[in-house]
C-alpha atoms as a PDB file:
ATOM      1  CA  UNK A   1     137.016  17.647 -64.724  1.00  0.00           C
ATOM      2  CA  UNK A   2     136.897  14.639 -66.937  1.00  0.00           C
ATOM      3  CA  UNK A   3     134.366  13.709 -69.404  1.00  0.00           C
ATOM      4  CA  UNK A   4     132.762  10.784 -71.096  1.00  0.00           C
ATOM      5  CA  UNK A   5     131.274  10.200 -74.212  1.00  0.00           C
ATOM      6  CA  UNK A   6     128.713   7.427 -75.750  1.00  0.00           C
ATOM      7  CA  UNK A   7     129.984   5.411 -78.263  1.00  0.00           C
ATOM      8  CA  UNK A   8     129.237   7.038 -81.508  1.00  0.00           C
ATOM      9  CA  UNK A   9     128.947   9.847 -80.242  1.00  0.00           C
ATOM     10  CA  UNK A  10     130.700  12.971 -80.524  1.00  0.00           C
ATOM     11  CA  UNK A  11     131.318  14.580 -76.997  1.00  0.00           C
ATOM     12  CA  UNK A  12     132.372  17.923 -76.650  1.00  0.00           C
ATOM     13  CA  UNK A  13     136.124  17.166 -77.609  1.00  0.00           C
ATOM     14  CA  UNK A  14     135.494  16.324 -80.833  1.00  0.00           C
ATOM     15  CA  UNK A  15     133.331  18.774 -81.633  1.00  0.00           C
ATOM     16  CA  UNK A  16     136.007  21.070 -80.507  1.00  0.00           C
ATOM     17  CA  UNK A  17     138.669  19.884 -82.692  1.00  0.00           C
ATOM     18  CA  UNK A  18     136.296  19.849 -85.804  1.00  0.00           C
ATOM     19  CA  UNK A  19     135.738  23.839 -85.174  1.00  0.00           C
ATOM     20  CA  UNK A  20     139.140  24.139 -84.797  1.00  0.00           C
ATOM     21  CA  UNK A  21     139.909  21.920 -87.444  1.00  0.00           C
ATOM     22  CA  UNK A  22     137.010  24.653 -89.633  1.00  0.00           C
ATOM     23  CA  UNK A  23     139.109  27.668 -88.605  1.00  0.00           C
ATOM     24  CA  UNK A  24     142.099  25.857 -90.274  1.00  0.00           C
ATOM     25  CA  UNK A  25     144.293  26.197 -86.845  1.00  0.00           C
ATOM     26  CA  UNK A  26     146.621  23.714 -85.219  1.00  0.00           C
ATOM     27  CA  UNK A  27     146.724  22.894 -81.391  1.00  0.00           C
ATOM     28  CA  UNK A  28     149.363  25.472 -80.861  1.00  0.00           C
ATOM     29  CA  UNK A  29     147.965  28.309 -82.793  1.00  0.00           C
ATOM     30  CA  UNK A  30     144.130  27.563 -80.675  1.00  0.00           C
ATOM     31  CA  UNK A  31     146.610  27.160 -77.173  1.00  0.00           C
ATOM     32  CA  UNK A  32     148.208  30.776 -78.264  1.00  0.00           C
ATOM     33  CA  UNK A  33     144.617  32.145 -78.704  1.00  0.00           C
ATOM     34  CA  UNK A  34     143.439  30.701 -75.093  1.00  0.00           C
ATOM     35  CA  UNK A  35     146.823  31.369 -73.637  1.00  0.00           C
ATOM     36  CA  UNK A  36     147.075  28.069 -72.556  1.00  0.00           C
ATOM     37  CA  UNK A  37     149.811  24.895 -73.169  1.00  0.00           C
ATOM     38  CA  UNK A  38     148.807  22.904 -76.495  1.00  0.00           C
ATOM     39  CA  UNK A  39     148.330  19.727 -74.026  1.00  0.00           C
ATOM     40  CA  UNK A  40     145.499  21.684 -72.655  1.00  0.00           C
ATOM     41  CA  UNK A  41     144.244  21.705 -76.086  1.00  0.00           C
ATOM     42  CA  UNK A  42     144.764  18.418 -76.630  1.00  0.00           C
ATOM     43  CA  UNK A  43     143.216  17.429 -73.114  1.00  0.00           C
ATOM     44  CA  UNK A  44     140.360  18.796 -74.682  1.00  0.00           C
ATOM     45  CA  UNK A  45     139.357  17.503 -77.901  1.00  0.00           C
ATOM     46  CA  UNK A  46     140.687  13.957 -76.413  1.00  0.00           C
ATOM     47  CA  UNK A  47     138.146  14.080 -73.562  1.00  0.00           C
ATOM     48  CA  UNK A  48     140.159  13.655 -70.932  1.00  0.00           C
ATOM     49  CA  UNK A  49     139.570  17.051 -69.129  1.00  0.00           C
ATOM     50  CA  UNK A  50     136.715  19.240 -70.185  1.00  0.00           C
ATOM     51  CA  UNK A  51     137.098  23.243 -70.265  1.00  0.00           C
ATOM     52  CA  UNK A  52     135.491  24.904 -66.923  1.00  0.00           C
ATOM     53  CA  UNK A  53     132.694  27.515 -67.416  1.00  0.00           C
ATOM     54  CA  UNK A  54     134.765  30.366 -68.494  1.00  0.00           C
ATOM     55  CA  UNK A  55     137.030  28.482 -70.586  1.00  0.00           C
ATOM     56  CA  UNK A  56     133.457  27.450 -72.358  1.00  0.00           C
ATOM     57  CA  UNK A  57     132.625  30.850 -72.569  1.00  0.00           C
ATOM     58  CA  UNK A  58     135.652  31.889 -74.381  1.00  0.00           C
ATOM     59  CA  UNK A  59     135.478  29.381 -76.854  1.00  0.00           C
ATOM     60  CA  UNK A  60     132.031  30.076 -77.970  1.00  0.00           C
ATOM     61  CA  UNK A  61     133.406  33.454 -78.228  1.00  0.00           C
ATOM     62  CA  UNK A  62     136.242  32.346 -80.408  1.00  0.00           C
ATOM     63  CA  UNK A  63     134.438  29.584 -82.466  1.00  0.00           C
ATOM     64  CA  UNK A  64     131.406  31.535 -83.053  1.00  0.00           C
ATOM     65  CA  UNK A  65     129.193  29.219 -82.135  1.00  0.00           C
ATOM     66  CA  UNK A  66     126.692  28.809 -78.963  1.00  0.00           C
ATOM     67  CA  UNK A  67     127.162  26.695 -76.205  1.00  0.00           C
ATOM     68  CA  UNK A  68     124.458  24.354 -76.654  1.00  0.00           C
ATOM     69  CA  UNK A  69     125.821  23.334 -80.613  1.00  0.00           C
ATOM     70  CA  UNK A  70     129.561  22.741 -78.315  1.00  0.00           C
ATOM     71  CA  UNK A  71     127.377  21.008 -75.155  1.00  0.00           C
ATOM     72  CA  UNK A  72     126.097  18.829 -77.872  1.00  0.00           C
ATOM     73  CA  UNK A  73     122.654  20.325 -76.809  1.00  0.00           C
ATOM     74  CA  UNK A  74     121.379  21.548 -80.325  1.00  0.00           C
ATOM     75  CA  UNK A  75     123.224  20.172 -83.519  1.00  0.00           C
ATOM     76  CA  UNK A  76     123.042  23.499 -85.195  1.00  0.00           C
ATOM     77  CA  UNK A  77     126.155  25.563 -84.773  1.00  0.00           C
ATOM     78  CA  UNK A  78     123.548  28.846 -84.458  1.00  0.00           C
ATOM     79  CA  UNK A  79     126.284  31.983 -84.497  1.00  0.00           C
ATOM     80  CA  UNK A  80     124.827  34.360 -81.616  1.00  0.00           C
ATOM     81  CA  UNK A  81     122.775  36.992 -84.066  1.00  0.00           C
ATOM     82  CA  UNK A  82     125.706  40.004 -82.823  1.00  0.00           C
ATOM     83  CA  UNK A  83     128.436  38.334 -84.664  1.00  0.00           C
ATOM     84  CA  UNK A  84     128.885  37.740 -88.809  1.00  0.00           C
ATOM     85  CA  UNK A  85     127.278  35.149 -90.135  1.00  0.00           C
ATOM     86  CA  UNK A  86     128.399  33.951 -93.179  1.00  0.00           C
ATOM     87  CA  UNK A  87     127.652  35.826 -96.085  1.00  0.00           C
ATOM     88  CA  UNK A  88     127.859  38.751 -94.319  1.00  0.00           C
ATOM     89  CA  UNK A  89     130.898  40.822 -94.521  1.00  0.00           C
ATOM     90  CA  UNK A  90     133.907  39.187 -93.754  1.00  0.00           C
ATOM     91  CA  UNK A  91     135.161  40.209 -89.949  1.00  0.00           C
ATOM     92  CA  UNK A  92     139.081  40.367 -89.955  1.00  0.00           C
ATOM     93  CA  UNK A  93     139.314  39.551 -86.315  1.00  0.00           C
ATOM     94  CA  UNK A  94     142.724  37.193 -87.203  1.00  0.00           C
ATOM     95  CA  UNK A  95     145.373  39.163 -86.238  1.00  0.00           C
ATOM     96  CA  UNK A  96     144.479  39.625 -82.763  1.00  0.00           C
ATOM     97  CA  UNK A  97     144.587  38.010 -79.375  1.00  0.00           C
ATOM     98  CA  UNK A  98     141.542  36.400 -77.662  1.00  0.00           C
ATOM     99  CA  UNK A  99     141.307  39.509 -75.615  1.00  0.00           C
ATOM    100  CA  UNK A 100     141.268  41.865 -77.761  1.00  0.00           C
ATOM    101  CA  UNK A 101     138.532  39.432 -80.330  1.00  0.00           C
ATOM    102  CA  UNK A 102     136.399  39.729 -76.993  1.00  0.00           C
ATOM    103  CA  UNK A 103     136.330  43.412 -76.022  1.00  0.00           C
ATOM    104  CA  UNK A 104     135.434  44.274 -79.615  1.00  0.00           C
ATOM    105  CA  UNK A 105     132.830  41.796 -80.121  1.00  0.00           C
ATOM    106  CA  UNK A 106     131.582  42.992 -76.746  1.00  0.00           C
ATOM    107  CA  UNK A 107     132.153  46.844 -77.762  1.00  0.00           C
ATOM    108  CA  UNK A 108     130.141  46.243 -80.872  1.00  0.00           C
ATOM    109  CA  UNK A 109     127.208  44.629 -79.109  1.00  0.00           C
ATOM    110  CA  UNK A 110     127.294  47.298 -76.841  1.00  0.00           C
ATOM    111  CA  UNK A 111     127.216  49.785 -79.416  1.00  0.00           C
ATOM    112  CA  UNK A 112     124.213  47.923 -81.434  1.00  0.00           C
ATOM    113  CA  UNK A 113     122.224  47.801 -77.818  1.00  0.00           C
ATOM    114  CA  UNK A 114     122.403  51.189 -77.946  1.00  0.00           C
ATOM    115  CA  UNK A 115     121.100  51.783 -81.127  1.00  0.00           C
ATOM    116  CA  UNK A 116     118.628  49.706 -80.723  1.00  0.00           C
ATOM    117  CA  UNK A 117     117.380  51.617 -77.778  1.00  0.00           C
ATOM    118  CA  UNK A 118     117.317  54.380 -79.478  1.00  0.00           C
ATOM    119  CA  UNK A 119     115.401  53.014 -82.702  1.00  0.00           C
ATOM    120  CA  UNK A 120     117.859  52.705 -85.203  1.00  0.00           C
END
C-alpha cells in the first residue's frame, strides 16, 4: 500500500518519525518493538508503503496517541484517557516488548472497566 502526501503537508510518515523521533528511538530500536526489518520502518516514515490496519493499531498503542492525530485527522495527539498522560505518574513500560506493552495496557483497562462497573 503506498501513500501520497500534499506538498506541505505532513502525511502519515512523517508524523511517524516525529513520534518516534519524541520517544528518542532509532529505526532499529522502533523495528525491534514492531518485530519488523528497520526498512519497514523506514518504508514508513518515507511514504512509500503505509502500515495496514493492525500495524496502525499497534502503533497507536506504542506511540500513545490516537489514530486520527497519526491519520492526520485531528492535529491533537489526544492519548486514549486509559493510558498516562503526562503529568501523571510516569509508566515504565521501556523494558518490554510490544506484546507484553499491549496485554498490560489492555489488562489495566480491563481492570478499570471493571471498577467502573462496579462504582469505584
Amino acid at each position: 500500500m503506498t501513500t501520497s502526501n500534499a506538498p506541505g503537508r505532513i502525511g502519515l510518515g512523517g508524523r511517524l518519525r516525529a513520534q518516534r523521533q519524541r520517544l528518542g528511538w532509532t529505526q532499529q530500536q522502533l523495528a525491534d518493538e514492531l518485530s519488523v526489518a528497520k526498512s519497514t520502518v523506514s518504508q514508513y516514515e518515507n511514504s512509500v508503503n503505509a502500515p495496514d490496519y493492525d500495524m496502525l493499531v499497534r502503533l497507536c498503542r506504542l506511540f500513545g496517541v490516537s489514530s486520527d492525530h497519526l491519520l492526520g485527522l485531528s492535529a491533537e495527539a489526544a492519548v486514549p484517557p486509559s493510558l498516562p498522560r503526562s503529568g501523571d505518574e510516569p509508566l515504565a513500560l521501556s523494558g518490554l516488548r510490544a506484546d507484553e506493552r499491549e496485554f498490560l495496557l489492555a489488562s489495566l483497562e480491563a481492570y478499570r472497566s471493571a471498577l467502573r462497573l462496579r462504582g469505584f
